[in-house]
Protein backbone atom coordinates (compact mmCIF):
# COMPACT_ATOMS: atom_id res chain seq x y z
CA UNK A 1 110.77 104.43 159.21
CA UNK A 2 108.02 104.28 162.18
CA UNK A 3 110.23 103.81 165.64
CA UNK A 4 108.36 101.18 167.19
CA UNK A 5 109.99 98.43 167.46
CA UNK A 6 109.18 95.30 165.27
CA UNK A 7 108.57 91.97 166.27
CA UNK A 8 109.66 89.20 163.87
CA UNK A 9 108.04 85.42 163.90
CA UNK A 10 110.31 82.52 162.18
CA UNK A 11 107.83 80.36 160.49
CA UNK A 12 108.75 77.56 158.17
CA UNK A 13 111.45 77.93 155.32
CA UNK A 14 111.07 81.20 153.92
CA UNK A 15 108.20 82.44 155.64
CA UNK A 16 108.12 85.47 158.38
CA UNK A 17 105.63 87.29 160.08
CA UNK A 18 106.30 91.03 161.73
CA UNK A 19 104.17 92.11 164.01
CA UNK A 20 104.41 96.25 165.37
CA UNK A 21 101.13 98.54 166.79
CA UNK A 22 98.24 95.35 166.85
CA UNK A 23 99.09 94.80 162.84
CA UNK A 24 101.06 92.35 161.33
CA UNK A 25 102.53 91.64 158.12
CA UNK A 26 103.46 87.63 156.77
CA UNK A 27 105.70 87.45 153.41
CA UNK A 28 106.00 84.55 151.66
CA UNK A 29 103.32 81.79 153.50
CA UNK A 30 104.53 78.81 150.55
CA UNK A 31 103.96 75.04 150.51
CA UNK A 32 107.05 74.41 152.81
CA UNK A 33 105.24 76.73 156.46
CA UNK A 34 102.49 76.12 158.16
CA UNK A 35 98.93 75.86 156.61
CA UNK A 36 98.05 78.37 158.92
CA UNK A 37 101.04 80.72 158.27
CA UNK A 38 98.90 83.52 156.97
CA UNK A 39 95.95 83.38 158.92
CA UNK A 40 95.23 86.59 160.07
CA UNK A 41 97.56 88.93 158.87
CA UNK A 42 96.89 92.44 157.87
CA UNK A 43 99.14 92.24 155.16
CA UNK A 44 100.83 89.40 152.81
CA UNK A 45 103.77 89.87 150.54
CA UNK A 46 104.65 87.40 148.19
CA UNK A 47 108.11 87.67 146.73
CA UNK A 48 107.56 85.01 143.40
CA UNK A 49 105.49 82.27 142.19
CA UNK A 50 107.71 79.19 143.24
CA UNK A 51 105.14 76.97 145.56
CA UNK A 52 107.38 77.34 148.56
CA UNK A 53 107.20 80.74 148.49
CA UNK A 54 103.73 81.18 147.02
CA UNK A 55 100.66 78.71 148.09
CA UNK A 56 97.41 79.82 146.41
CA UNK A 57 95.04 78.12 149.44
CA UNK A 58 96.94 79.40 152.23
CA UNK A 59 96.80 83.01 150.88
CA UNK A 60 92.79 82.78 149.84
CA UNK A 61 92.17 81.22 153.34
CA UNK A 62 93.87 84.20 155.16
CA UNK A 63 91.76 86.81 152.21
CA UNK A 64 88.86 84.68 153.12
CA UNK A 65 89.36 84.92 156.86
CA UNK A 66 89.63 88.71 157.02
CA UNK A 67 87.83 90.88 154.15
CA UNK A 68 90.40 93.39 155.08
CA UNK A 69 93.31 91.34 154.50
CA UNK A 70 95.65 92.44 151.09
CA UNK A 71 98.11 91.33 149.02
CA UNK A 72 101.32 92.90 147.05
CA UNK A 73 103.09 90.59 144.87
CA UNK A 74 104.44 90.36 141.36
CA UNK A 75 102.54 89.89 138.04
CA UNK A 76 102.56 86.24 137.92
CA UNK A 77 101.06 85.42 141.31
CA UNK A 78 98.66 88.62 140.94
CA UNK A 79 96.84 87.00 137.93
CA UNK A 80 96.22 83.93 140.20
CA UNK A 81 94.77 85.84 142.57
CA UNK A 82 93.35 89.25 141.65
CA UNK A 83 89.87 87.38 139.60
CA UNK A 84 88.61 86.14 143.19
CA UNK A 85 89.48 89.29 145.59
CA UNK A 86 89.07 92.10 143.13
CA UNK A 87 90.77 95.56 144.68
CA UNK A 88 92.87 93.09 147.05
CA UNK A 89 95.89 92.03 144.91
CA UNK A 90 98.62 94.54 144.30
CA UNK A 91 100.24 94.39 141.46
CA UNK A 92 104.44 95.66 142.50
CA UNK A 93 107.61 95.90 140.98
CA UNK A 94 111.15 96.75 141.38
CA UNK A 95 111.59 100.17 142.22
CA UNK A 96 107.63 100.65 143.54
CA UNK A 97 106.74 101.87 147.08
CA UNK A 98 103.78 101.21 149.41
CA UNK A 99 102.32 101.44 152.81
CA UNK A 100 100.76 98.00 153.84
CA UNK A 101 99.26 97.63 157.11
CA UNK A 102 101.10 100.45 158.51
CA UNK A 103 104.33 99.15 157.15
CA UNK A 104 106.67 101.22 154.76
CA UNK A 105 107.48 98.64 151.81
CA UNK A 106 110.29 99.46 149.04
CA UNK A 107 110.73 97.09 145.93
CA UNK A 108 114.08 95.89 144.86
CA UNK A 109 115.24 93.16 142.47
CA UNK A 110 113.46 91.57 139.14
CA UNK A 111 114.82 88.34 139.05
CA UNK A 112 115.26 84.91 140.31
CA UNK A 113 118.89 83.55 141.18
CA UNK A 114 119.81 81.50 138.20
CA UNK A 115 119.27 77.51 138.76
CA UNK A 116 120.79 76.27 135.87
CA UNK A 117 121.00 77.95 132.51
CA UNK A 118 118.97 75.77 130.94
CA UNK A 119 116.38 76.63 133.02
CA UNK A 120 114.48 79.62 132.18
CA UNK A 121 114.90 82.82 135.24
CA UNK A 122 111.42 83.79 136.24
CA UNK A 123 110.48 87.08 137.89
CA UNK A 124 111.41 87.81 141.92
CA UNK A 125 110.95 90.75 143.96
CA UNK A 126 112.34 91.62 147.18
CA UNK A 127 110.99 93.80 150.12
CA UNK A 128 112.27 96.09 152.64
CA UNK A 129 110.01 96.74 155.35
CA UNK A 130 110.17 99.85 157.33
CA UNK A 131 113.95 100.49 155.67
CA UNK A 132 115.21 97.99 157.84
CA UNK A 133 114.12 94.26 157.16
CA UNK A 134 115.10 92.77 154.22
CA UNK A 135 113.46 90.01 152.26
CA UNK A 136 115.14 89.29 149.07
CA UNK A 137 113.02 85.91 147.70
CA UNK A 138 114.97 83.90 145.86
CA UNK A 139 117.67 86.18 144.86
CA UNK A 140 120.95 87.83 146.45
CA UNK A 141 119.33 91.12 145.70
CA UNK A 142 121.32 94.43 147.63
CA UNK A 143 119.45 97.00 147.90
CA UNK A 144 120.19 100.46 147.32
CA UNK A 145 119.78 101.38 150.90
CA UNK A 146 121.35 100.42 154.30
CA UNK A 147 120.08 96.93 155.89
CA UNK A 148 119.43 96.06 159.52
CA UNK A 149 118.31 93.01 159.19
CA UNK A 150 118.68 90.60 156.46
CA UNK A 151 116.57 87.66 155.66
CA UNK A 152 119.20 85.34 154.71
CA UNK A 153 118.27 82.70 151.76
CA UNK A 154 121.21 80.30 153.46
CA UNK A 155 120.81 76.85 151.60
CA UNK A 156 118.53 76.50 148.09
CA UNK A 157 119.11 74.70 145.21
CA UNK A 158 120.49 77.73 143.36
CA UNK A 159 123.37 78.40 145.54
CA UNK A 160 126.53 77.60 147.58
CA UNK A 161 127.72 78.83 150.93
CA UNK A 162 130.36 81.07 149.41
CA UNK A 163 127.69 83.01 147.76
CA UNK A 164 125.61 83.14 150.92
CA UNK A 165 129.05 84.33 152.67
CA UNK A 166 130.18 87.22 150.21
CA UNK A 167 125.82 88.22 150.00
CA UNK A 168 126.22 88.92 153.70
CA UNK A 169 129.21 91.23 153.33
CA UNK A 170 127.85 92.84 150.24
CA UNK A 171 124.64 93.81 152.14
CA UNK A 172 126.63 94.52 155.64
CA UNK A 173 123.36 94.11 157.57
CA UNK A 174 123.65 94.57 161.21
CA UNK A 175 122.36 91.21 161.51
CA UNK A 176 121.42 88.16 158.98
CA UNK A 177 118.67 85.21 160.23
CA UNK A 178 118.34 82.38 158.32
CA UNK A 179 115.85 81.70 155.49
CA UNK A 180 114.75 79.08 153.40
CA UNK A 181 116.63 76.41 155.39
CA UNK A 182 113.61 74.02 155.05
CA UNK A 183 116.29 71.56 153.45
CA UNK A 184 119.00 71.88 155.65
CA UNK A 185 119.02 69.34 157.83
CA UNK A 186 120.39 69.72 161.95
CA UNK A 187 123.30 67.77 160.88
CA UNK A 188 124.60 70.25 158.74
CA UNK A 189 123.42 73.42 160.31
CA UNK A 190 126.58 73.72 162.69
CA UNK A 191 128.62 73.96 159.72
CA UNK A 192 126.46 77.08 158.02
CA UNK A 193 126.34 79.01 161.32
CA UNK A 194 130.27 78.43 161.87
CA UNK A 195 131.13 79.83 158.55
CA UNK A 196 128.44 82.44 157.83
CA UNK A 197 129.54 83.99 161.56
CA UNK A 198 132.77 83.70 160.95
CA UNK A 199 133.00 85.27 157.38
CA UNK A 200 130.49 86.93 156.74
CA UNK A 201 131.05 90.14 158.65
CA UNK A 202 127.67 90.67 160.29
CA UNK A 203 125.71 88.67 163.45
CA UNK A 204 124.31 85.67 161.94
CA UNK A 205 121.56 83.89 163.83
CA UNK A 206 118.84 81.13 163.21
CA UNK A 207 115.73 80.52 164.67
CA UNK A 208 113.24 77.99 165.09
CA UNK A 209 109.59 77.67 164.03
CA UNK A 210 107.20 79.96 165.92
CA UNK A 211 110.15 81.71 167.62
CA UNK A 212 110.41 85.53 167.92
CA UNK A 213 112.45 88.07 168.58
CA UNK A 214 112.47 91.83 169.06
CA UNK A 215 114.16 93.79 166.64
């Protein structure tokens, strides 16, 4: 793990940007953040192909912004992609390691939480960046190694808070900040942070769009 410290940017829903040494590193720039959200990032991870999580013209406008820019992402949003940037768009899967933009990225997890069972489970990786930041997609995905900080999927169609609750204490981050909260509203945030503090073992924190915070 590099020791400089990382700097982490909330953006919209499930969308982050980390920041360390002049490079910088966005995962998951979908339909729900900004159109801008990947703009000028070294690096983009993509964890599956759900369109909040995956937008193909905010990723080609960040590859078409910066020549150097790449991508690591699963099979199914690879084939979108790879035709148009050719050597740009990783192809990675559970298990796989990589250095992007300076970062050290591990792999974990293959696939989606379950919606409903009659709808079909489609591929979802997760990443851990620098062994320390966790991004697990759409899925409550532990990874085989100790978490700092966890990106915290706390409100989505496919689950409930007591799954976001026992998730924290299976990962035992240091600290969890919420993700993919596009849909819950201020009304009912109290009520997550109350109960996700209090039971889930770990300091639990949200932040806003475009804030940041040294980790």
């Amino acid at each position: 793990m590099n020791a400089s410290s990382l700097n982490l940017v909330k953006k919209t829903h499930s969308c982050v940007r980390l920041e360390r040494n002049g490079q910088s590193l966005v995962i998951d720039p979908g339909g729900f953040s900004e159109g801008d959200a990947a703009v000028g990032a070294d690096a983009i991870l993509v964890t599956h192909e759900h369109p909040d999580h995956f937008d193909e013209g905010r990723l080609r406008a960040a590859l078409e912004s910066d020549p150097a820019a790449q991508v690591w992402t699963l099979r199914s949003v690879a084939e979108r992609m790879s035709a148009a940037f050719p050597g740009r768009v990783h192809t990675v899967g559970h298990g796989d390691t990589f250095t992007a933009a300076g970062f050290e990225v591990q792999v974990h997890g293959e696939l989606h939480a379950v919606i409903h069972p009659d709808i079909p489970r489609i591929t979802n990786i997760g990443f851990l960046v620098d062994g320390s930041v966790f991004h697990p997609g759409d899925a409550l995905t532990v990874p085989d190694h100790p978490v700092e900080t966890l990106m915290l999927p706390v409100m989505a169609p496919w689950s409930k808070i007591s799954e976001v609750i026992d998730y924290v204490r299976e990962v035992k981050p240091r600290r969890a900040i919420d993700i993919h909260d596009a849909l819950l509203t201020d009304l009912a945030r109290p009520i997550y942070d109350m109960q996700i503090g209090a039971l889930g073992g770990a300091d639990h924190s949200r932040m806003t769009p475009g804030e940041a915070t040294r980790l």
